[in-house]
C-alpha atoms as a PDB file:
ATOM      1  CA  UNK A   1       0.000   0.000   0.000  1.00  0.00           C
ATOM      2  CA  UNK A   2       1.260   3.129  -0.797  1.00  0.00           C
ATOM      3  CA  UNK A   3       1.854   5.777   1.915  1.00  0.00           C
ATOM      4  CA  UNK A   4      -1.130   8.165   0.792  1.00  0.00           C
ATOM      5  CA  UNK A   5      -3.371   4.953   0.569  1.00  0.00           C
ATOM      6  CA  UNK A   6      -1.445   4.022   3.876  1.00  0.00           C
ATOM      7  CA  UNK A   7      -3.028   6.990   5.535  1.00  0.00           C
ATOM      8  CA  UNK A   8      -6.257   7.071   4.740  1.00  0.00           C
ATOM      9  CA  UNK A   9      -6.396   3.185   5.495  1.00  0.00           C
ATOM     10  CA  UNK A  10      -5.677   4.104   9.027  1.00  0.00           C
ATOM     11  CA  UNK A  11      -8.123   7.184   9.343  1.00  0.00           C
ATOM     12  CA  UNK A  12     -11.254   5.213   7.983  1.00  0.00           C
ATOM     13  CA  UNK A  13     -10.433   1.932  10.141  1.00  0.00           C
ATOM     14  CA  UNK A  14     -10.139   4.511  12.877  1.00  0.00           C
ATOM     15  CA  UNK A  15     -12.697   6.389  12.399  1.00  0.00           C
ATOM     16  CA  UNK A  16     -15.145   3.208  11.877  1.00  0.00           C
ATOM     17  CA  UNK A  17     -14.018   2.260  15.722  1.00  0.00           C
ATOM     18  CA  UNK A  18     -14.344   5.870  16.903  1.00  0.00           C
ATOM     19  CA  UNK A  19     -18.052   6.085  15.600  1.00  0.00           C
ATOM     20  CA  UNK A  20     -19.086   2.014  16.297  1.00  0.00           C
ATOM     21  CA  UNK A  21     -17.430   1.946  19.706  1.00  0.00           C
ATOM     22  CA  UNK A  22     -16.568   5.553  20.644  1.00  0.00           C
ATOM     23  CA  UNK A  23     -13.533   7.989  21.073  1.00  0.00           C
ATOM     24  CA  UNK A  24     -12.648   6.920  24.368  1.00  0.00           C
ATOM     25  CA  UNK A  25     -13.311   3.413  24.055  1.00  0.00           C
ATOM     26  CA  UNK A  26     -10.211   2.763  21.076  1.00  0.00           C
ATOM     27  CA  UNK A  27      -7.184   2.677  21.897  1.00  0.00           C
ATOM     28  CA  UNK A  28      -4.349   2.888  19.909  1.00  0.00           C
ATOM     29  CA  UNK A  29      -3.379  -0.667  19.966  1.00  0.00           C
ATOM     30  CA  UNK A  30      -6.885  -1.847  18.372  1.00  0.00           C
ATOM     31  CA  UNK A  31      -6.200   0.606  15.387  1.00  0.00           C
ATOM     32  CA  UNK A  32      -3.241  -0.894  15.325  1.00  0.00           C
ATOM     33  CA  UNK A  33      -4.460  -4.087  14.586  1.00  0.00           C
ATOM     34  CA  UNK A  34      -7.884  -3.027  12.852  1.00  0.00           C
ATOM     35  CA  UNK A  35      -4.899  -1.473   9.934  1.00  0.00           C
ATOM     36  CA  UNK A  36      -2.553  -4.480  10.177  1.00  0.00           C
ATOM     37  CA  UNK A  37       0.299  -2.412  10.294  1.00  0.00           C
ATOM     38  CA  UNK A  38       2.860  -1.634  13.223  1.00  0.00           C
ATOM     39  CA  UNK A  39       2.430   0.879  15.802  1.00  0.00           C
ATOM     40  CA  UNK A  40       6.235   2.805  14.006  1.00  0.00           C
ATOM     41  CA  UNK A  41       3.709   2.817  11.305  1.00  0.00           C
ATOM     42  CA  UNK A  42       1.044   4.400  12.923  1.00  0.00           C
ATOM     43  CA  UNK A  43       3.275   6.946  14.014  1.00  0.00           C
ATOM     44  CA  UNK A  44       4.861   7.790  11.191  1.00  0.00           C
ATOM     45  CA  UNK A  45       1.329   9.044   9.814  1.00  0.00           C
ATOM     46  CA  UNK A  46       0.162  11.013  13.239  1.00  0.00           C
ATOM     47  CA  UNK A  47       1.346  12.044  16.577  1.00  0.00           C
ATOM     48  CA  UNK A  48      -1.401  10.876  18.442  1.00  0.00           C
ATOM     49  CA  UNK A  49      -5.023   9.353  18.891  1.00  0.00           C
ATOM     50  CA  UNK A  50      -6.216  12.911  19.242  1.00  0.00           C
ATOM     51  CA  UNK A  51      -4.668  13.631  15.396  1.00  0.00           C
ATOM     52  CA  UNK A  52      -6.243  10.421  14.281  1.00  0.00           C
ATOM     53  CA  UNK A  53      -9.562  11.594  15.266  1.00  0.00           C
ATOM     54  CA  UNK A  54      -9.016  15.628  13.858  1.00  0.00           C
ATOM     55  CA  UNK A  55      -8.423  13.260  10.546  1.00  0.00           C
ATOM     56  CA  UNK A  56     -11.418  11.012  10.268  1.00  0.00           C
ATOM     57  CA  UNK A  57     -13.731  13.969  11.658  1.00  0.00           C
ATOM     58  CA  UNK A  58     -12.239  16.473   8.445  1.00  0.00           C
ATOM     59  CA  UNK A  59     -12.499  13.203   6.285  1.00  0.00           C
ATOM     60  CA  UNK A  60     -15.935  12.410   7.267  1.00  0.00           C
ATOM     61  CA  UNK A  61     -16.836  16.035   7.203  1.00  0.00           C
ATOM     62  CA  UNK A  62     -15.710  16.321   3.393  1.00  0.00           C
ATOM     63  CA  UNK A  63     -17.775  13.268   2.357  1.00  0.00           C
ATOM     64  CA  UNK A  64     -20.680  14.699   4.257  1.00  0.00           C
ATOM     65  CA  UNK A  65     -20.498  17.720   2.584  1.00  0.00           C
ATOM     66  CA  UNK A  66     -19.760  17.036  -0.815  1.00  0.00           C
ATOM     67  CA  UNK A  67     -22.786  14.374  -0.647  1.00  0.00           C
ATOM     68  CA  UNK A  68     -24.975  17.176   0.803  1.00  0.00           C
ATOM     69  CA  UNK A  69     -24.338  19.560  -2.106  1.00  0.00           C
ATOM     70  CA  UNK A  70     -24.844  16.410  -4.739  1.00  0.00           C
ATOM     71  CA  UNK A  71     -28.533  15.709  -3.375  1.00  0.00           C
ATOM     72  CA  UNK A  72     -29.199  20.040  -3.537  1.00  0.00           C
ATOM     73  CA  UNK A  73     -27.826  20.140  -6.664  1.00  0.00           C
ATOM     74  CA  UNK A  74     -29.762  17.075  -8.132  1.00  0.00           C
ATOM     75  CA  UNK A  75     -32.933  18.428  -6.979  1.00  0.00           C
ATOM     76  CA  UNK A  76     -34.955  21.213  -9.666  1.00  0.00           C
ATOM     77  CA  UNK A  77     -37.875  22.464  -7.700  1.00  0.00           C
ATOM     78  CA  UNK A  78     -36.492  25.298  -5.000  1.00  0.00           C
ATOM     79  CA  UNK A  79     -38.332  23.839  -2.135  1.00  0.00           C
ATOM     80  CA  UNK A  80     -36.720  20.178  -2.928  1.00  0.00           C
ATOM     81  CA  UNK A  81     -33.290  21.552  -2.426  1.00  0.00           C
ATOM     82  CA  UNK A  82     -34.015  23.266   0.841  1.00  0.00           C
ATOM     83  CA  UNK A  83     -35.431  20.333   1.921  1.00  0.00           C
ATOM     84  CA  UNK A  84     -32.461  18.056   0.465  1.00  0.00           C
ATOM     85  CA  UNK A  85     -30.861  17.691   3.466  1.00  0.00           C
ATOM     86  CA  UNK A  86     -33.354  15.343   5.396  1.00  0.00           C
ATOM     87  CA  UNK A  87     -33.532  13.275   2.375  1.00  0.00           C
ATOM     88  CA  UNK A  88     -29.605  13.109   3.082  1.00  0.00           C
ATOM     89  CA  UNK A  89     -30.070  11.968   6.655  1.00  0.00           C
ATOM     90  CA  UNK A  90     -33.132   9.606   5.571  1.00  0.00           C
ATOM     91  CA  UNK A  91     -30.822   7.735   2.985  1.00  0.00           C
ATOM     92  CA  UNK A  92     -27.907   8.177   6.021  1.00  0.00           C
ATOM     93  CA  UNK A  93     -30.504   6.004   8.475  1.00  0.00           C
ATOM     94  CA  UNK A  94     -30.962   3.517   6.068  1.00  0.00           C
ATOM     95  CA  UNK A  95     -27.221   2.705   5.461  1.00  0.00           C
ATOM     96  CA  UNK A  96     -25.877   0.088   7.761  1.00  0.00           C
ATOM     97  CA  UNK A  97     -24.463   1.266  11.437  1.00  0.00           C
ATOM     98  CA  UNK A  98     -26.049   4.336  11.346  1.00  0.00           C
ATOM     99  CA  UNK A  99     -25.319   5.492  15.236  1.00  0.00           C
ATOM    100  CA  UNK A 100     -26.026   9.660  14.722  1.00  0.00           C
ATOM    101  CA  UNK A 101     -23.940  12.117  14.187  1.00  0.00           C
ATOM    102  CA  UNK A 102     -20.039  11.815  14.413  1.00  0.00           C
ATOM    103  CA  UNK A 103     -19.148  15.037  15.281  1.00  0.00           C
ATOM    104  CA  UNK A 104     -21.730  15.281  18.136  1.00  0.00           C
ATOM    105  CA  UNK A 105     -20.850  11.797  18.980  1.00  0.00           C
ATOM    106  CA  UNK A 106     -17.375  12.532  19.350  1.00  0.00           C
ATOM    107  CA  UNK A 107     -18.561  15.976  21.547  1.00  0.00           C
ATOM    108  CA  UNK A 108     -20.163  13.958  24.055  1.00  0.00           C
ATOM    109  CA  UNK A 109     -16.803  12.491  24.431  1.00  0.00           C
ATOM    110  CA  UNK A 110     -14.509  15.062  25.099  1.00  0.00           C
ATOM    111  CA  UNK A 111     -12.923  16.203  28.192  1.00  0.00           C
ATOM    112  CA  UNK A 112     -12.751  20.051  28.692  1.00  0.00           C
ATOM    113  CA  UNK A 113      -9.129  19.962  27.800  1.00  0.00           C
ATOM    114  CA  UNK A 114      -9.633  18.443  24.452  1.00  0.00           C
ATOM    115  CA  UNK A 115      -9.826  21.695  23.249  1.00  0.00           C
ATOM    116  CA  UNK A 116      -8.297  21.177  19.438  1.00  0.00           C
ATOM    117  CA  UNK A 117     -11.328  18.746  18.534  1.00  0.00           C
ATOM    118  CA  UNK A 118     -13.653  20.871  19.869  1.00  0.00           C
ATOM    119  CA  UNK A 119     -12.976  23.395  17.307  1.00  0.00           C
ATOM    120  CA  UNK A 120     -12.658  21.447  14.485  1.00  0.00           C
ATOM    121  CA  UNK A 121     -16.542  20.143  15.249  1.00  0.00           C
ATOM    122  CA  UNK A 122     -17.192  23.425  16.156  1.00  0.00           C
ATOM    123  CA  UNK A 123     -16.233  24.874  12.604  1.00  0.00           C
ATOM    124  CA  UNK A 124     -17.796  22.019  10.695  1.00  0.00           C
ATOM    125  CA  UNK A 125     -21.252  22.894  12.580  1.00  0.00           C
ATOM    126  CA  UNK A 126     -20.392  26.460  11.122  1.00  0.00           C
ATOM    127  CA  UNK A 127     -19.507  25.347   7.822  1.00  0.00           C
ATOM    128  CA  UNK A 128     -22.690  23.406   7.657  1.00  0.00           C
ATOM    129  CA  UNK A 129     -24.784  26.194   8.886  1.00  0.00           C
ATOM    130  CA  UNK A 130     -23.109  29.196   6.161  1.00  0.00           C
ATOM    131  CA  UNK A 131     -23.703  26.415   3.208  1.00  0.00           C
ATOM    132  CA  UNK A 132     -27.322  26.134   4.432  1.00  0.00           C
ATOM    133  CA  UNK A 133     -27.715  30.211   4.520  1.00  0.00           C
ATOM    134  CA  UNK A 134     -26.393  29.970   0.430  1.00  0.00           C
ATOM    135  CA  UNK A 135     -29.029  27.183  -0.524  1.00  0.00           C
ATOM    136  CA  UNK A 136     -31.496  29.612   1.279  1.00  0.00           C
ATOM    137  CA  UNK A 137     -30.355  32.611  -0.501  1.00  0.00           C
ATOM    138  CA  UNK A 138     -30.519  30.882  -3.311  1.00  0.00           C
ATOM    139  CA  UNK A 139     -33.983  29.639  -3.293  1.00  0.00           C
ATOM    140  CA  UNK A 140     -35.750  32.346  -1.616  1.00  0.00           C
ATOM    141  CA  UNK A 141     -35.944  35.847  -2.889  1.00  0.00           C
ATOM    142  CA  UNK A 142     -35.585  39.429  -1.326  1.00  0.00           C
ATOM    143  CA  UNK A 143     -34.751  38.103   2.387  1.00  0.00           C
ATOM    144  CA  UNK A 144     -32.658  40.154   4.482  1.00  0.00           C
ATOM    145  CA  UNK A 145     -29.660  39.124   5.968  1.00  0.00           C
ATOM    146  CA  UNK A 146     -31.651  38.361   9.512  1.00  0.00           C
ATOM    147  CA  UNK A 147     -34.478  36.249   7.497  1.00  0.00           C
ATOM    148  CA  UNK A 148     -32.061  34.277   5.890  1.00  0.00           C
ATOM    149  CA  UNK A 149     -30.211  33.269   8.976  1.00  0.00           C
ATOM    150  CA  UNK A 150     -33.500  32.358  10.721  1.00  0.00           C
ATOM    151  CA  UNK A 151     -34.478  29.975   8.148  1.00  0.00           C
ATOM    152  CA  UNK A 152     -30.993  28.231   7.506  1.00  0.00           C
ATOM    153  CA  UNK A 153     -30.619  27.887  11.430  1.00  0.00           C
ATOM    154  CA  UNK A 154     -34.623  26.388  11.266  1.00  0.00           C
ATOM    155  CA  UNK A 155     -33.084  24.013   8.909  1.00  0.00           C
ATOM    156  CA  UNK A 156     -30.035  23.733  10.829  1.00  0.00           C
ATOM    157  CA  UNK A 157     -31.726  23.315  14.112  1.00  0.00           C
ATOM    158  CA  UNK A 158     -34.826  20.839  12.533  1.00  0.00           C
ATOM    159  CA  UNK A 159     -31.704  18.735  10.606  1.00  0.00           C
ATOM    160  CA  UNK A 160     -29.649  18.007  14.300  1.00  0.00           C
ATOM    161  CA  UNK A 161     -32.151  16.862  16.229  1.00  0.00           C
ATOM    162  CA  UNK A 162     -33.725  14.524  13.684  1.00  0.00           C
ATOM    163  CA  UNK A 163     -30.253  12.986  13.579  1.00  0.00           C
ATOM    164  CA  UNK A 164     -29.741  12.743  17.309  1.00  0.00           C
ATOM    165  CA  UNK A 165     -33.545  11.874  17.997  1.00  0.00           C
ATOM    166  CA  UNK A 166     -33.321   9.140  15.006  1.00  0.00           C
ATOM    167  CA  UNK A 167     -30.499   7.573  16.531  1.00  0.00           C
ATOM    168  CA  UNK A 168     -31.660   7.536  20.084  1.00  0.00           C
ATOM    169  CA  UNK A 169     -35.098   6.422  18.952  1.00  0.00           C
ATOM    170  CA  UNK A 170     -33.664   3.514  16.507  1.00  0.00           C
ATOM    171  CA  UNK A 171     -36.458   5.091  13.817  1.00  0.00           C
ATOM    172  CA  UNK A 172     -36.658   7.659  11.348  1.00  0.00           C
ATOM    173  CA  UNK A 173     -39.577   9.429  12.088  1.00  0.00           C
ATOM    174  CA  UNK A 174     -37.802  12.481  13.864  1.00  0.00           C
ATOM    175  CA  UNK A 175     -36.390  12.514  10.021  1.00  0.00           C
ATOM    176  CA  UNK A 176     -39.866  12.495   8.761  1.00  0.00           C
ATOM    177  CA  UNK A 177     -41.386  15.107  11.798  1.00  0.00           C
ATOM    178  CA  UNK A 178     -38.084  17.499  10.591  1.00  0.00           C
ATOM    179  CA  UNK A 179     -38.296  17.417   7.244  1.00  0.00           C
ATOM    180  CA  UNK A 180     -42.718  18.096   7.424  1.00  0.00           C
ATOM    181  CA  UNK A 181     -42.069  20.835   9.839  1.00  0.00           C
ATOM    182  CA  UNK A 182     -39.355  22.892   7.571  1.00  0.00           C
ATOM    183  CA  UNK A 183     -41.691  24.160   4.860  1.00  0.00           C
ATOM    184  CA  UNK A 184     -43.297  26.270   7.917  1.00  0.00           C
ATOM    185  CA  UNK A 185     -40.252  28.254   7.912  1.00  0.00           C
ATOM    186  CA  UNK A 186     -40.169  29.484   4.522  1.00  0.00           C
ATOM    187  CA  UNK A 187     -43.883  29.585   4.164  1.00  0.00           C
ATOM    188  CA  UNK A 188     -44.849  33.334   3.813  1.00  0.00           C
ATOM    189  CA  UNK A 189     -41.514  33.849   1.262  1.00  0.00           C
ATOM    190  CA  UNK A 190     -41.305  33.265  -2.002  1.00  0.00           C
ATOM    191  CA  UNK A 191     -39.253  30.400  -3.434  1.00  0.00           C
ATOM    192  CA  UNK A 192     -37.488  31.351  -6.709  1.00  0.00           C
END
């Protein structure tokens, strides 16, 4: 395996542990042996668990995002695409292992001192919430800057807890409740 495959080989078997077992719960010598490699190995990719972990969560991140802006993209009607992202967590729920959101999952986790993964979920919960403003902007006209932030943290706000709430509940009707109560944010605007 080459050393770029080498490295992501070691940040998805990883990450599967971190978000099938939790943060805490892996240790080093498990990812070890998930990657079949030695631990000089391991640390010739990354310093520590904690970099491991800032890895898979920009990784899984990426995927998540790029797949988000696929299913907006694919969808015509203005109202589809604002409502794109629960059909992204309902096709998420159905995929095997589905246990909620990573980043969150990985939050409940942390010790006050973890500090440097904090921030990185922390600005992927920001990133998430700006490209959610654009899809608004771009679907609704004439909103002001205010109106605009409302709806995309509705969305934002309607799109977490269906993913914690489908998790805890094993179901995905807090997908279905989320994605039936959206449309009553944008409502009294008018979709382009």
């Amino acid at each position: 395996m080459q050393r770029n495959e080498l490295h992501e080989h070691i940040i998805t078997s990883a990450g599967d542990l971190f978000y099938l077992q939790g943060y805490n719960s892996t240790g080093i010598n498990e990812i070890i042996s998930k990657c079949d490699i030695a631990k000089a190995t391991l640390y010739s990719h990354f310093k520590s668990k904690e970099d491991i972990c800032i890895a898979y969560l920009k990784q899984r991140h990426g995927a998540f995002m790029d797949r988000l802006k696929s299913y907006v993209e694919q969808k015509n009607e203005s109202k589809n695409q604002l409502l794109a992202i629960f059909d992204l967590l309902r096709d998420m729920y159905l995929e095997e292992n589905f246990q909620g959101c990573w980043g969150i999952k990985m939050l409940g986790e942390l010790s006050p001192a973890q500090t440097n993964i904090l921030k990185v979920i922390q600005q992927q919960k920001k990133e998430l919430l700006l490209y959610l403003g654009e899809v608004v902007g771009d679907n609704i006209s004439n909103l002001s800057k205010a109106e605009t932030e409302k709806i995309s943290g509705g969305l934002y706000l309607l799109y977490e807890s269906a993913v914690t709430e489908s998790h805890l509940f094993k179901n995905d009707w807090p997908i279905f409740m989320a994605r039936s109560i959206a449309p009553s944010l944008f409502k009294d605007n008018e979709l382009t």
